[in-house]
N, C-alpha and C. Protein backbone atom coordinates (compact mmCIF):
# COMPACT_ATOMS: atom_id res chain seq x y z
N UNK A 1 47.25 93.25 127.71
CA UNK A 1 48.40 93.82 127.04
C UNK A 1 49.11 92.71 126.27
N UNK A 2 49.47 93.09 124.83
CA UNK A 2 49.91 91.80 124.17
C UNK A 2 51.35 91.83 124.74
N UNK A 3 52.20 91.08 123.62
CA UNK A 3 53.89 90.84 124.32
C UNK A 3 54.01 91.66 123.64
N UNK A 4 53.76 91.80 122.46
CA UNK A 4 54.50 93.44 121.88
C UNK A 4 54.68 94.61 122.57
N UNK A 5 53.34 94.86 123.08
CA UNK A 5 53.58 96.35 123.84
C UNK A 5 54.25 96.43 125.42
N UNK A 6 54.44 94.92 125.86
CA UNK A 6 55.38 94.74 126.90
C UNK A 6 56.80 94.76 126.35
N UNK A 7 56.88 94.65 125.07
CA UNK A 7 58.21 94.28 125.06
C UNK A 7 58.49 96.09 125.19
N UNK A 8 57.75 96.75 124.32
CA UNK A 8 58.16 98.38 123.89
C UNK A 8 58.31 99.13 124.87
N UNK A 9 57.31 98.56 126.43
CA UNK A 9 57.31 99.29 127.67
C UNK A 9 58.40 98.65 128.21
N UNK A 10 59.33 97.19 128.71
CA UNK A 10 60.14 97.43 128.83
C UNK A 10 61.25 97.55 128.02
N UNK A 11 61.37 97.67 126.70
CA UNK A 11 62.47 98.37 125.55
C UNK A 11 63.11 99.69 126.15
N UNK A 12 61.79 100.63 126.86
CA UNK A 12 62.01 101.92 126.92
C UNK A 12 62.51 102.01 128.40
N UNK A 13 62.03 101.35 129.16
CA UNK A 13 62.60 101.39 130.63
C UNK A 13 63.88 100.79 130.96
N UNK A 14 64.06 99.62 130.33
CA UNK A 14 65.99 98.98 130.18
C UNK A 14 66.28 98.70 128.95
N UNK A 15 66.93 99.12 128.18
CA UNK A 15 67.09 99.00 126.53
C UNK A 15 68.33 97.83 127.28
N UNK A 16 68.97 97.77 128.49
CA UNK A 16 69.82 96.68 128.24
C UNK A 16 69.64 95.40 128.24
N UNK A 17 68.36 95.39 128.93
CA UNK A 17 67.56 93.99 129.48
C UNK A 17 66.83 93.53 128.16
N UNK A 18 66.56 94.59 126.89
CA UNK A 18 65.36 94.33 125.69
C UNK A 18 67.24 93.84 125.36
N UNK A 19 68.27 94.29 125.33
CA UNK A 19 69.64 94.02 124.11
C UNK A 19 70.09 92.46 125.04
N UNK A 20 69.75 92.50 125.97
CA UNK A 20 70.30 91.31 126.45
C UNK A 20 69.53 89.83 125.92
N UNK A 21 68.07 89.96 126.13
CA UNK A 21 67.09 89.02 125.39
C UNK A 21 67.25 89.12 124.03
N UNK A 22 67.36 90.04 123.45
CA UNK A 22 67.85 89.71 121.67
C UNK A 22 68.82 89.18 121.30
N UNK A 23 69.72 89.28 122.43
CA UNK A 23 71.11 88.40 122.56
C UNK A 23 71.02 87.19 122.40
N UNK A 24 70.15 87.28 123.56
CA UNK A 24 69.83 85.56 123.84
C UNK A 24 69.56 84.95 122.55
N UNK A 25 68.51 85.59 121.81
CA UNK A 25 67.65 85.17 120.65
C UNK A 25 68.56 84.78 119.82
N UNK A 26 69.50 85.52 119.64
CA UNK A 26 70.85 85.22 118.06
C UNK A 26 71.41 84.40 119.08
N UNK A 27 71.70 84.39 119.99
CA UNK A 27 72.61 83.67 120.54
C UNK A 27 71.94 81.79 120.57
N UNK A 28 70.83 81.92 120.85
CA UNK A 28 70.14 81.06 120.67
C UNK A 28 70.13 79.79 119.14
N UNK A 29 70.14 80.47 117.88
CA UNK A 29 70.35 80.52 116.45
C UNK A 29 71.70 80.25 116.79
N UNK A 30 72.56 80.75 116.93
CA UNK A 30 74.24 80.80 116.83
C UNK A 30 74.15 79.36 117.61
N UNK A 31 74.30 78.82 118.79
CA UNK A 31 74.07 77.87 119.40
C UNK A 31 73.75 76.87 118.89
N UNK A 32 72.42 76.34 118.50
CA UNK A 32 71.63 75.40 117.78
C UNK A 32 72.87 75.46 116.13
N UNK A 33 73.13 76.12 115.65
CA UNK A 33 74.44 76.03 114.02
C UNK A 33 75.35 76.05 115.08
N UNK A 34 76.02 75.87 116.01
CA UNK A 34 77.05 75.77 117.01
C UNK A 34 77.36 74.18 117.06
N UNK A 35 76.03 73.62 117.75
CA UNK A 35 75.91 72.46 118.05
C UNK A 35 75.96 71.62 117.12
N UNK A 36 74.94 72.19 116.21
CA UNK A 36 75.01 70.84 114.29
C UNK A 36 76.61 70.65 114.02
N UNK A 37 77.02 71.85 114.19
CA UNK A 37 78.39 71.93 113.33
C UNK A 37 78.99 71.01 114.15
N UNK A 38 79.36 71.12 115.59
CA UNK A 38 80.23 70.51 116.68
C UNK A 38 79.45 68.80 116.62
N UNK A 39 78.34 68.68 116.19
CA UNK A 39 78.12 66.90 116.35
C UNK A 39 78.53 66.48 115.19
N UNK A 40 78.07 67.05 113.84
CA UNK A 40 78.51 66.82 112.88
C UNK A 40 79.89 66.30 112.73
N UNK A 41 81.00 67.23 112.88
CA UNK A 41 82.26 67.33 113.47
C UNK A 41 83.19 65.83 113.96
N UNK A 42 81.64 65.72 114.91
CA UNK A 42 82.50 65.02 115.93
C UNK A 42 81.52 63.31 116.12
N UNK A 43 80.74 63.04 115.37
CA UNK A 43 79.96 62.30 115.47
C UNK A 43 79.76 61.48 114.03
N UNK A 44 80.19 62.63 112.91
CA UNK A 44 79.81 62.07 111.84
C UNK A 44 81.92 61.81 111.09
N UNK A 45 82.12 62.83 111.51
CA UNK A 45 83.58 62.97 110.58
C UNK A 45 85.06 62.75 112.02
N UNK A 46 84.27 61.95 113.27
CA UNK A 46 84.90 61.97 114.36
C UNK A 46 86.17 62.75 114.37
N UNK A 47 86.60 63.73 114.56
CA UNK A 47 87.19 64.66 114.80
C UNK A 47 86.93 65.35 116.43
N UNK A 48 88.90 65.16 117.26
CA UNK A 48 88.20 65.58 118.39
C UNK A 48 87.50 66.61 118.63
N UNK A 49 86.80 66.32 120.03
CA UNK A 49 86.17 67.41 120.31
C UNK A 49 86.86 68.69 121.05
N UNK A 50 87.84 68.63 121.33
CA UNK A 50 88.46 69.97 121.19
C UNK A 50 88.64 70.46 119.48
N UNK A 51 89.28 69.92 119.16
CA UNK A 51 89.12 70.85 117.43
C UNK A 51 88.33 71.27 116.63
N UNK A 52 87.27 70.01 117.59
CA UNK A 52 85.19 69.84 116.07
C UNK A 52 84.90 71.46 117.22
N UNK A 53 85.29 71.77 118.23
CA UNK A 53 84.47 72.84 119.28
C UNK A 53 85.38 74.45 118.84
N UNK A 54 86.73 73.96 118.66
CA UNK A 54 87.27 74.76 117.57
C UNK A 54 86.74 75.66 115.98
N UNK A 55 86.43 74.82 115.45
CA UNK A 55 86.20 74.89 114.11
C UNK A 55 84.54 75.36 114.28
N UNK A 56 83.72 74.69 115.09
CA UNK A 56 82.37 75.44 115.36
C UNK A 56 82.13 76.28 116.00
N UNK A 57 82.98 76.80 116.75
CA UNK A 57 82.70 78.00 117.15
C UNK A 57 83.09 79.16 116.26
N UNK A 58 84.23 78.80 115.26
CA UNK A 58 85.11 79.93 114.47
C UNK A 58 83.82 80.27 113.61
N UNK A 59 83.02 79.17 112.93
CA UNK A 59 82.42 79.63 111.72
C UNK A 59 81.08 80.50 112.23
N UNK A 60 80.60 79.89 113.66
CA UNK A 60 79.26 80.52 113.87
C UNK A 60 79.24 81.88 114.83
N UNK A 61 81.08 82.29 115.02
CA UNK A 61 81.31 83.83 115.20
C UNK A 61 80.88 84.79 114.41
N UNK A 62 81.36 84.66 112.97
CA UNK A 62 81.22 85.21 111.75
C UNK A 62 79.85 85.83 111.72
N UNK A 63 78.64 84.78 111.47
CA UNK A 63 77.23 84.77 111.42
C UNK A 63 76.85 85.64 112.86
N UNK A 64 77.26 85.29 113.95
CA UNK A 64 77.12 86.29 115.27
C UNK A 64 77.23 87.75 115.48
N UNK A 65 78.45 87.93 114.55
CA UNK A 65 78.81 89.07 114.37
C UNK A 65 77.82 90.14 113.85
N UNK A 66 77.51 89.92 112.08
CA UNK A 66 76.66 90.29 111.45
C UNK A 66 75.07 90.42 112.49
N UNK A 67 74.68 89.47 113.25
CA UNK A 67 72.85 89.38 113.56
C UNK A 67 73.10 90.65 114.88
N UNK A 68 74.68 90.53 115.58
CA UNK A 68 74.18 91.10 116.63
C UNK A 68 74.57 92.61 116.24
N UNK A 69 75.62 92.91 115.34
CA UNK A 69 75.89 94.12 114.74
C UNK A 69 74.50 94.89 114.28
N UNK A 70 73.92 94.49 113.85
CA UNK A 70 72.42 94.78 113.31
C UNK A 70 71.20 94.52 114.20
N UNK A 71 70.87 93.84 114.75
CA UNK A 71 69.68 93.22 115.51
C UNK A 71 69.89 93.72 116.71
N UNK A 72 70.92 93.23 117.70
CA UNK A 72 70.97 93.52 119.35
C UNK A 72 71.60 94.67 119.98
N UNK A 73 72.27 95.49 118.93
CA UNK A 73 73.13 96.36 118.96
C UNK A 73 72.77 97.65 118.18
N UNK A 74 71.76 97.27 117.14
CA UNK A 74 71.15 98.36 115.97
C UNK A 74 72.19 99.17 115.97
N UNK A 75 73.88 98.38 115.41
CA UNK A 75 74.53 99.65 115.19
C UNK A 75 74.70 100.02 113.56
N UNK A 76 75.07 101.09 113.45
CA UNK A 76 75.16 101.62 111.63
C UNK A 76 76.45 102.09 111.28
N UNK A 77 77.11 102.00 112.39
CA UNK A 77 78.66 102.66 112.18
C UNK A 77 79.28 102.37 111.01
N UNK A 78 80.18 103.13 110.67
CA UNK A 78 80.87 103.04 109.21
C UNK A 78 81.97 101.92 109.71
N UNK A 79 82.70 101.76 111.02
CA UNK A 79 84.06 101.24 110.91
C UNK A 79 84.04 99.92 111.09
N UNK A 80 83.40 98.78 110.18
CA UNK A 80 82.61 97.55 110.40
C UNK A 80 83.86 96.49 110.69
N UNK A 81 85.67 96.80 110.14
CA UNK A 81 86.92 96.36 110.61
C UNK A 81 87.24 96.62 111.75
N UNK A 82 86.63 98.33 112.52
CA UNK A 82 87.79 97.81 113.45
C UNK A 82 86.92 97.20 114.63
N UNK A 83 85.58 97.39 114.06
CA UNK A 83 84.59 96.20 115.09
C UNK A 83 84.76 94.82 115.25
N UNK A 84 85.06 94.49 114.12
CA UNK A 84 85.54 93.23 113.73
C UNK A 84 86.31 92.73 114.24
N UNK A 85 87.17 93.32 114.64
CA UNK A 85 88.31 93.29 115.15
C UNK A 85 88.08 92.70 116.47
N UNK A 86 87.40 94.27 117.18
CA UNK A 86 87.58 93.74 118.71
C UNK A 86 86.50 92.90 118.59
N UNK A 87 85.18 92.63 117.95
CA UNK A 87 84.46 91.34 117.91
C UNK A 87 85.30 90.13 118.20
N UNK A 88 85.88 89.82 117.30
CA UNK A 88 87.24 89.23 117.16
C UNK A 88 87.69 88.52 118.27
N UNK A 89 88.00 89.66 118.75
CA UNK A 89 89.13 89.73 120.52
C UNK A 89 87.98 89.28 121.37
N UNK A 90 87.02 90.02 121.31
CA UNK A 90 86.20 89.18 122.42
C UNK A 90 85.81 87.71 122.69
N UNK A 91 85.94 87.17 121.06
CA UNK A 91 84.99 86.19 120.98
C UNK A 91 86.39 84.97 120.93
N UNK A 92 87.48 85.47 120.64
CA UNK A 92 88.45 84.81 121.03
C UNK A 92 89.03 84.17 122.19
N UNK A 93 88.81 85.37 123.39
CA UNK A 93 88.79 85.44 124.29
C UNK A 93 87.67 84.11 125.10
N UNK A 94 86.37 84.40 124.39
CA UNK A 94 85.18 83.16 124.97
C UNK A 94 85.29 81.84 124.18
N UNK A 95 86.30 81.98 123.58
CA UNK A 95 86.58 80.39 122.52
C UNK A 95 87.24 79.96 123.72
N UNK A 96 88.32 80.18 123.99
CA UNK A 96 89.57 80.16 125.50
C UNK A 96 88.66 79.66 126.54
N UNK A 97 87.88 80.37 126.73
CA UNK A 97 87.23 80.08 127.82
C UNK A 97 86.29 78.96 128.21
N UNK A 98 85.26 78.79 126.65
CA UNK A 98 84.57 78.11 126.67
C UNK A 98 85.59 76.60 126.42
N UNK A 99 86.02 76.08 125.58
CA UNK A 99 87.15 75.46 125.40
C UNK A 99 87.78 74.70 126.47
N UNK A 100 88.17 75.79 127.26
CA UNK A 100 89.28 75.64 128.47
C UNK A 100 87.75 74.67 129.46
N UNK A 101 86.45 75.23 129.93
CA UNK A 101 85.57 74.99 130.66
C UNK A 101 85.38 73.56 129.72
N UNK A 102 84.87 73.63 128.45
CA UNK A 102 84.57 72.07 127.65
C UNK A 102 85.25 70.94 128.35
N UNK A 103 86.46 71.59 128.34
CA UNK A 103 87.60 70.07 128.92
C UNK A 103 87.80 69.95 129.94
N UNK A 104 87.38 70.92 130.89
CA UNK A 104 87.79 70.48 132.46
C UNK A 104 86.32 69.50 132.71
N UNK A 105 84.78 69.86 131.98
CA UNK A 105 83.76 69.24 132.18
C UNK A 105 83.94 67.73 131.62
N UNK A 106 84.27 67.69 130.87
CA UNK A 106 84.61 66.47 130.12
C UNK A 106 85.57 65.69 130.64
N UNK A 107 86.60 66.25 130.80
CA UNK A 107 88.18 65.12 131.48
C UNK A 107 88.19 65.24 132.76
N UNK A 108 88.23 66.47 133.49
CA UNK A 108 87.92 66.16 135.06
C UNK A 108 86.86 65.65 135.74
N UNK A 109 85.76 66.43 135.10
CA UNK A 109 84.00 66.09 135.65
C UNK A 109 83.55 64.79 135.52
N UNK A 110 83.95 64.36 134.20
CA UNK A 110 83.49 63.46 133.42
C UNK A 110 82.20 63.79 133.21
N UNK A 111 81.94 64.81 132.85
CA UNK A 111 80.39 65.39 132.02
C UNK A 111 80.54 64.63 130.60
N UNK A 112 78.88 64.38 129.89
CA UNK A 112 79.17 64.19 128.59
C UNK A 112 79.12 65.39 127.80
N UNK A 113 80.10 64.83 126.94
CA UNK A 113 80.57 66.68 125.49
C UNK A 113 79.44 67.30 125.56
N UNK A 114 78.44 66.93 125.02
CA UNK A 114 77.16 67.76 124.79
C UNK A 114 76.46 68.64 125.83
N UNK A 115 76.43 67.44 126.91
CA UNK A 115 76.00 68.70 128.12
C UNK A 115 77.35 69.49 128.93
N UNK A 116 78.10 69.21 128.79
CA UNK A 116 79.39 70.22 128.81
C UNK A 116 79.42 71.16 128.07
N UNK A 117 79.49 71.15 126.54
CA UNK A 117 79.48 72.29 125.93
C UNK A 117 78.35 73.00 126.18
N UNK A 118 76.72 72.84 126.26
CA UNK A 118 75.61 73.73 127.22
C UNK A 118 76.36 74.20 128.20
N UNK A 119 76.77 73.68 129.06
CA UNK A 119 77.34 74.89 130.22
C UNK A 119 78.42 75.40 129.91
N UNK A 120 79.02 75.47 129.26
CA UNK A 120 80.01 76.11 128.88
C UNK A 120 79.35 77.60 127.97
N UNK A 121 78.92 76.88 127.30
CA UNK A 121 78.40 78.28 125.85
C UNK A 121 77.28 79.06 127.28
N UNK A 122 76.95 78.65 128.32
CA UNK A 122 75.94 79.21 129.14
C UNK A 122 76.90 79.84 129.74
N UNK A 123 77.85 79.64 130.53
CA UNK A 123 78.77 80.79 131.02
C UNK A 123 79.65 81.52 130.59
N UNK A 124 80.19 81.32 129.03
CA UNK A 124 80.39 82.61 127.98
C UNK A 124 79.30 83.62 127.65
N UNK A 125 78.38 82.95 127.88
CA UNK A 125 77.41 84.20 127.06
C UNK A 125 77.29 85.46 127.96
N UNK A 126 77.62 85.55 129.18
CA UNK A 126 77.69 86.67 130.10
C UNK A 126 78.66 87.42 129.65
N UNK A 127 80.19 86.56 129.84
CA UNK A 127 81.10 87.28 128.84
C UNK A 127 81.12 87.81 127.40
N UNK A 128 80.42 87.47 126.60
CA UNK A 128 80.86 87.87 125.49
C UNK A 128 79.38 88.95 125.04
N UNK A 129 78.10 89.00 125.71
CA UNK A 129 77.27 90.18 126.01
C UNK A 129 78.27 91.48 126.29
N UNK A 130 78.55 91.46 127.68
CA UNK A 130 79.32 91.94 128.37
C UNK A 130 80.31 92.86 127.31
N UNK A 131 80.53 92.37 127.17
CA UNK A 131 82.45 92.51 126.67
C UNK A 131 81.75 93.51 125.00
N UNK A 132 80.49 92.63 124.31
CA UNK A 132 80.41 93.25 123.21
C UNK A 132 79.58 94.59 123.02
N UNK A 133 78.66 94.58 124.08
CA UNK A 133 78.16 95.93 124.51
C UNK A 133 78.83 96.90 124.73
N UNK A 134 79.70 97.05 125.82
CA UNK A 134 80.37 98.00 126.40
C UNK A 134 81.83 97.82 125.72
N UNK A 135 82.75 97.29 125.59
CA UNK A 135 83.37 97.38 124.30
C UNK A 135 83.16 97.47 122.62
N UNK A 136 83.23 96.33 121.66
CA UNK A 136 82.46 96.21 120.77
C UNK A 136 81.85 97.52 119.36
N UNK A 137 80.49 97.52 120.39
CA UNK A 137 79.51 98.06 119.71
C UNK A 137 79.15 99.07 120.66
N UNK A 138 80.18 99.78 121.77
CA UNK A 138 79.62 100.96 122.47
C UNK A 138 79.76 102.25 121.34
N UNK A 139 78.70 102.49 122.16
CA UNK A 139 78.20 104.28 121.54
C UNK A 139 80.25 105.04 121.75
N UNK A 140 80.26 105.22 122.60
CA UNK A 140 81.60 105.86 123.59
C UNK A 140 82.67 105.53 122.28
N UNK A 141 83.35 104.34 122.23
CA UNK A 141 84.01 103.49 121.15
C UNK A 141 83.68 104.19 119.62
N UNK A 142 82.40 104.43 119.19
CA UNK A 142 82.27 105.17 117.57
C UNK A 142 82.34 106.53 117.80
N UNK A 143 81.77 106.98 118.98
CA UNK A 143 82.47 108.59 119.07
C UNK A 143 84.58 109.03 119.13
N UNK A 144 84.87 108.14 119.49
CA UNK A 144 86.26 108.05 119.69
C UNK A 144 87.14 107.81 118.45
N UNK A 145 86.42 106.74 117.79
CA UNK A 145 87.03 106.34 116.41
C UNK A 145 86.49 107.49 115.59
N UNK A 146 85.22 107.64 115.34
CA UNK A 146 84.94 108.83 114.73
C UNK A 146 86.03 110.46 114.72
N UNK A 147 86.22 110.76 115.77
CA UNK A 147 87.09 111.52 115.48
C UNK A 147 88.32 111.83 115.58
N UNK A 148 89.08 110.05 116.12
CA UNK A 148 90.58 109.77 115.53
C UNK A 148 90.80 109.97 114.17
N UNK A 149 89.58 108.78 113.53
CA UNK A 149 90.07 108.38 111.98
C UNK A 149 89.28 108.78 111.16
């Protein structure tokens, strides 16, 4: 059996487990332009690393938005603002978080930035799956807006 037709047999048995690995996949991409941006940042234009982790996470939300709106989510909805939105909120929410985790690894741990921010972006990504599935980009959520607005 190739990986294709494993992927389609389990696609059809947990579509959350096939949306969670596609996650991974953009999330993966988002990460790697996460990281360039944040060394770049902070290595080339030394800028701290709270602000270079700031500024790289803001730009490679944007790009996140779009791959997982389309790719991990296959959604088509018309209301691409007020997704945005709570995209937005969620991912705001895992900036805080990740951020908040960056600096306790770094100033308390004394982890180095780089492998701090890996565990950090590794224990947002539960959250911000999470949060963008079942908030986000739920089915439930475009039936609701659909026939508010």
């Amino acid at each position: 059996m190739t990986f294709k037709q494993r992927f389609h047999i389990m696609r059809d048995r947990s579509p959350s487990f096939v949306q969670f690995f596609i996650f991974c996949i953009i999330g993966t991409l988002n990460t790697l332009t996460d990281f360039t941006f944040y060394y770049l940042l902070t290595r080339a234009l030394h800028i701290y690393f709270i602000a270079a982790n700031i500024i790289s996470f803001a730009l490679v939300s944007i790009m996140s938005f779009f791959l997982n709106k389309r790719w991990t989510f296959r959604d088509q909805g018309p209301k691409v603002h007020i997704q945005y939105m709570k995209f937005l909120t969620v991912v705001t929410f895992g900036l805080l978080l990740n951020t908040g985790l960056l600096y306790i690894f770094v100033r308390w741990l004394h982890i180095p930035d780089l492998i701090a921010k890996a565990l950090a972006v590794g224990i947002v990504l539960f959250w911000n799956f999470g949060m963008n599935k079942l908030w986000t980009f739920s089915k439930f959520s475009h039936q609701r807006h659909s026939s508010v607005c």
